[in-house]
C-alpha atoms as a PDB file:
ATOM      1  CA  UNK A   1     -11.851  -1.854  11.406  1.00  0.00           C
ATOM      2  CA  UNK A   2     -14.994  -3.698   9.963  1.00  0.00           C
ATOM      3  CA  UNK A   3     -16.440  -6.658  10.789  1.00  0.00           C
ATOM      4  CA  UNK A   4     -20.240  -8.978  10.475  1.00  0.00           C
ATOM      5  CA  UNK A   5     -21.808 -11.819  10.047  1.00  0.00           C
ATOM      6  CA  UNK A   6     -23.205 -13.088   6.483  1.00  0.00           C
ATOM      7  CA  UNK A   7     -24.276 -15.931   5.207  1.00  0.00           C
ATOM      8  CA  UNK A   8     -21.038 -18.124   5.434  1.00  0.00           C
ATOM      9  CA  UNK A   9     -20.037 -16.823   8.682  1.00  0.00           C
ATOM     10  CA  UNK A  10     -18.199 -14.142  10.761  1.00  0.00           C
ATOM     11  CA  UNK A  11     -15.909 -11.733   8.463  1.00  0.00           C
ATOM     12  CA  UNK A  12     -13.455  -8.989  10.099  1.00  0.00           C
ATOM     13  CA  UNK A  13     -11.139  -6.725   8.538  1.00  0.00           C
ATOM     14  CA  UNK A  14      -8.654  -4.394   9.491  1.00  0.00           C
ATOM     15  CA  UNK A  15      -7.643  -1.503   6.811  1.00  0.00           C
ATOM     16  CA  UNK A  16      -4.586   0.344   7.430  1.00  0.00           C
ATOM     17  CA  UNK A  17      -3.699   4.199   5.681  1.00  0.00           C
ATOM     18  CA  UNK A  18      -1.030   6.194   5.977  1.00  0.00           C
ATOM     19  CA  UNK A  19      -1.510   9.665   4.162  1.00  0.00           C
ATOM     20  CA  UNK A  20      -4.784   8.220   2.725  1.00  0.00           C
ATOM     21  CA  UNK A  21      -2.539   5.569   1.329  1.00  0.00           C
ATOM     22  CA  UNK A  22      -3.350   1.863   1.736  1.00  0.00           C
ATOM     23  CA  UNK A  23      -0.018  -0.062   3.307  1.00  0.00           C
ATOM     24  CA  UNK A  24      -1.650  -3.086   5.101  1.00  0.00           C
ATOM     25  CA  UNK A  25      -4.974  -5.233   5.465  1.00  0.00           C
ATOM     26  CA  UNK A  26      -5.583  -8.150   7.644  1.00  0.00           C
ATOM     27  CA  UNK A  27      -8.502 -10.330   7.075  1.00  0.00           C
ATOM     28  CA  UNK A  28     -10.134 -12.700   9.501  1.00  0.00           C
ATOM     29  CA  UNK A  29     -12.985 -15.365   8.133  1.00  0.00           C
ATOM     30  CA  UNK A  30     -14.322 -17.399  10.406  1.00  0.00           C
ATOM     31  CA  UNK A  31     -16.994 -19.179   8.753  1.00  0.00           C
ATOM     32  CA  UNK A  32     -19.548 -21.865  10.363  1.00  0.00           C
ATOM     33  CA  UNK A  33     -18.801 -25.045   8.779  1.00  0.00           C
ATOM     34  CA  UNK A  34     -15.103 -24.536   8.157  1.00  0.00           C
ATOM     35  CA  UNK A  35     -11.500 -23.834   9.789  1.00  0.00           C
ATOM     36  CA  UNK A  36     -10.762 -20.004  10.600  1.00  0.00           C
ATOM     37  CA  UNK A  37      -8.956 -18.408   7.669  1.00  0.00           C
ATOM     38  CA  UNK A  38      -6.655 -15.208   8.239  1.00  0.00           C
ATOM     39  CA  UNK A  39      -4.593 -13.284   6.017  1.00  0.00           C
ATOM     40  CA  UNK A  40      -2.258 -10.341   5.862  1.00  0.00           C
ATOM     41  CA  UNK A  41      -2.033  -8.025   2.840  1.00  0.00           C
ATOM     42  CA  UNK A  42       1.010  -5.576   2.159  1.00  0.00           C
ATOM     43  CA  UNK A  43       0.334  -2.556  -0.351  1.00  0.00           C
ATOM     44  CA  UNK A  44       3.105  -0.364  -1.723  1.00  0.00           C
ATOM     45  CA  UNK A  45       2.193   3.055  -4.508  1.00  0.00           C
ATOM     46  CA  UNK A  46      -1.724   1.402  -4.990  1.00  0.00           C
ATOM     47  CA  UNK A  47      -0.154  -2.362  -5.594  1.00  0.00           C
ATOM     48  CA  UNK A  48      -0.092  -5.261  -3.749  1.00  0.00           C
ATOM     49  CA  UNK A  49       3.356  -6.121  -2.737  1.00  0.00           C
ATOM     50  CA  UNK A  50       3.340  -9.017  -0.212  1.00  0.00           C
ATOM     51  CA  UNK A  51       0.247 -11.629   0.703  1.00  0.00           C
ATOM     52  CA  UNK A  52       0.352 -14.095   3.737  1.00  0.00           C
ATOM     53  CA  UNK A  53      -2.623 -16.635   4.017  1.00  0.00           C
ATOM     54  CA  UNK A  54      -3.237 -18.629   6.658  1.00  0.00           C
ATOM     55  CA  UNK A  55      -2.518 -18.716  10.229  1.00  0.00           C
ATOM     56  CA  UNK A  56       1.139 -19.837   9.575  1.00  0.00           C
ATOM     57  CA  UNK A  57       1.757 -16.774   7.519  1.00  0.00           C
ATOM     58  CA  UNK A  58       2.078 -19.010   4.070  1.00  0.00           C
ATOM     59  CA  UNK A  59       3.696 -16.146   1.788  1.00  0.00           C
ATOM     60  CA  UNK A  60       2.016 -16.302  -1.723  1.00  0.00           C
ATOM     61  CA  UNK A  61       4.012 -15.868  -4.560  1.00  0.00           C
ATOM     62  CA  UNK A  62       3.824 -13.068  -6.587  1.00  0.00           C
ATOM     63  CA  UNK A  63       3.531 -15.264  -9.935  1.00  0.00           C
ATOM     64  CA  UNK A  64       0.055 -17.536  -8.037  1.00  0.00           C
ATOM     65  CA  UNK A  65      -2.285 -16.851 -10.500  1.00  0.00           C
ATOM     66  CA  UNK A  66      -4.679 -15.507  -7.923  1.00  0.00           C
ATOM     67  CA  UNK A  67      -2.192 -12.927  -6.363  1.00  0.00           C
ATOM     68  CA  UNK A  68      -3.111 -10.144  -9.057  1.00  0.00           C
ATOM     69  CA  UNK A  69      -6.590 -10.899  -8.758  1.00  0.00           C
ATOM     70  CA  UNK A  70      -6.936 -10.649  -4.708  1.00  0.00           C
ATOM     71  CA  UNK A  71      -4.626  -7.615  -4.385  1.00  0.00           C
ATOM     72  CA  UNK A  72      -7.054  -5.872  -7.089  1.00  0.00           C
ATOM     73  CA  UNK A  73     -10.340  -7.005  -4.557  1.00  0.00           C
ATOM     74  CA  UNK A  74      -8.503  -5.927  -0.879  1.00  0.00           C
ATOM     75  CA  UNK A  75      -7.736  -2.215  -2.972  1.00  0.00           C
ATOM     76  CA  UNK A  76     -11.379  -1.852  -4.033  1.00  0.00           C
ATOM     77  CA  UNK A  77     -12.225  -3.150  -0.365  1.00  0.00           C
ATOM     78  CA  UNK A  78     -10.052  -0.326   0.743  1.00  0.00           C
ATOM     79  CA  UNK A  79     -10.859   2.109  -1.910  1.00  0.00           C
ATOM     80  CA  UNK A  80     -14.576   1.725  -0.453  1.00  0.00           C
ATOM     81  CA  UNK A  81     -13.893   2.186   2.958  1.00  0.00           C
ATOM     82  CA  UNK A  82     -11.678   5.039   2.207  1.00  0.00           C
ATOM     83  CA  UNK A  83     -15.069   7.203   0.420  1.00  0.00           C
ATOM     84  CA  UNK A  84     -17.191   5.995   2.883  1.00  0.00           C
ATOM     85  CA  UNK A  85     -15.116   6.915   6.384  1.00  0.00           C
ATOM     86  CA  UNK A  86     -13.104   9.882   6.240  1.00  0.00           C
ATOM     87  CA  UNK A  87     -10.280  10.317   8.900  1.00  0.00           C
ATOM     88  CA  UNK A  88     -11.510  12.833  11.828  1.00  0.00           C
ATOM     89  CA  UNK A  89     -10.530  16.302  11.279  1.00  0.00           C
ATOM     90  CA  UNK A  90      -7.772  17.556  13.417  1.00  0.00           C
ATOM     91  CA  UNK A  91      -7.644  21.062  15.038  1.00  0.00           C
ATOM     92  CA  UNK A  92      -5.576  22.251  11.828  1.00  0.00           C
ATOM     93  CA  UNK A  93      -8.372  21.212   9.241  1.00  0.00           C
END
């Protein structure tokens, strides 16, 4: 989990791995002069395979011009995260 303020507002983000894999992301924006925004992001083999928006869960389709584009951000977002904060070691390691 991240989360801070920047210019616009209030930003929180919750990355999900499995196996160092990224499966799910959810997004909250809360900025000052506008409504709340959240959305879910599903990832399947690097690729984004599934995109709510919104509080109602509006699924995006696939073919929305900017559904390529966003799942390509959220996997950098991820891909960051992922160099930065390594899971803890477990006894095994």
């Amino acid at each position: 989990e991240c989360s801070g303020y920047n210019a616009g507002g209030y930003v929180k983000g919750e990355f999900y791995f499995n196996n160092n894999d990224l499966y799910f992301v959810y997004l909250i924006n809360d900025p000052y002069q506008s409504p709340r925004t959240e959305n879910r992001y599903y990832f399947k083999n690097g690729k984004m395979i599934r995109w709510l928006a919104g509080s109602d869960e509006r699924e995006v389709s696939r073919s929305d011009s900017s559904f390529s584009d966003e799942g390509k951000r959220i996997m950098a977002l991820g891909d960051e995260l992922r160099s930065k904060y390594q899971p803890p070691r477990t006894l095994r390691d």
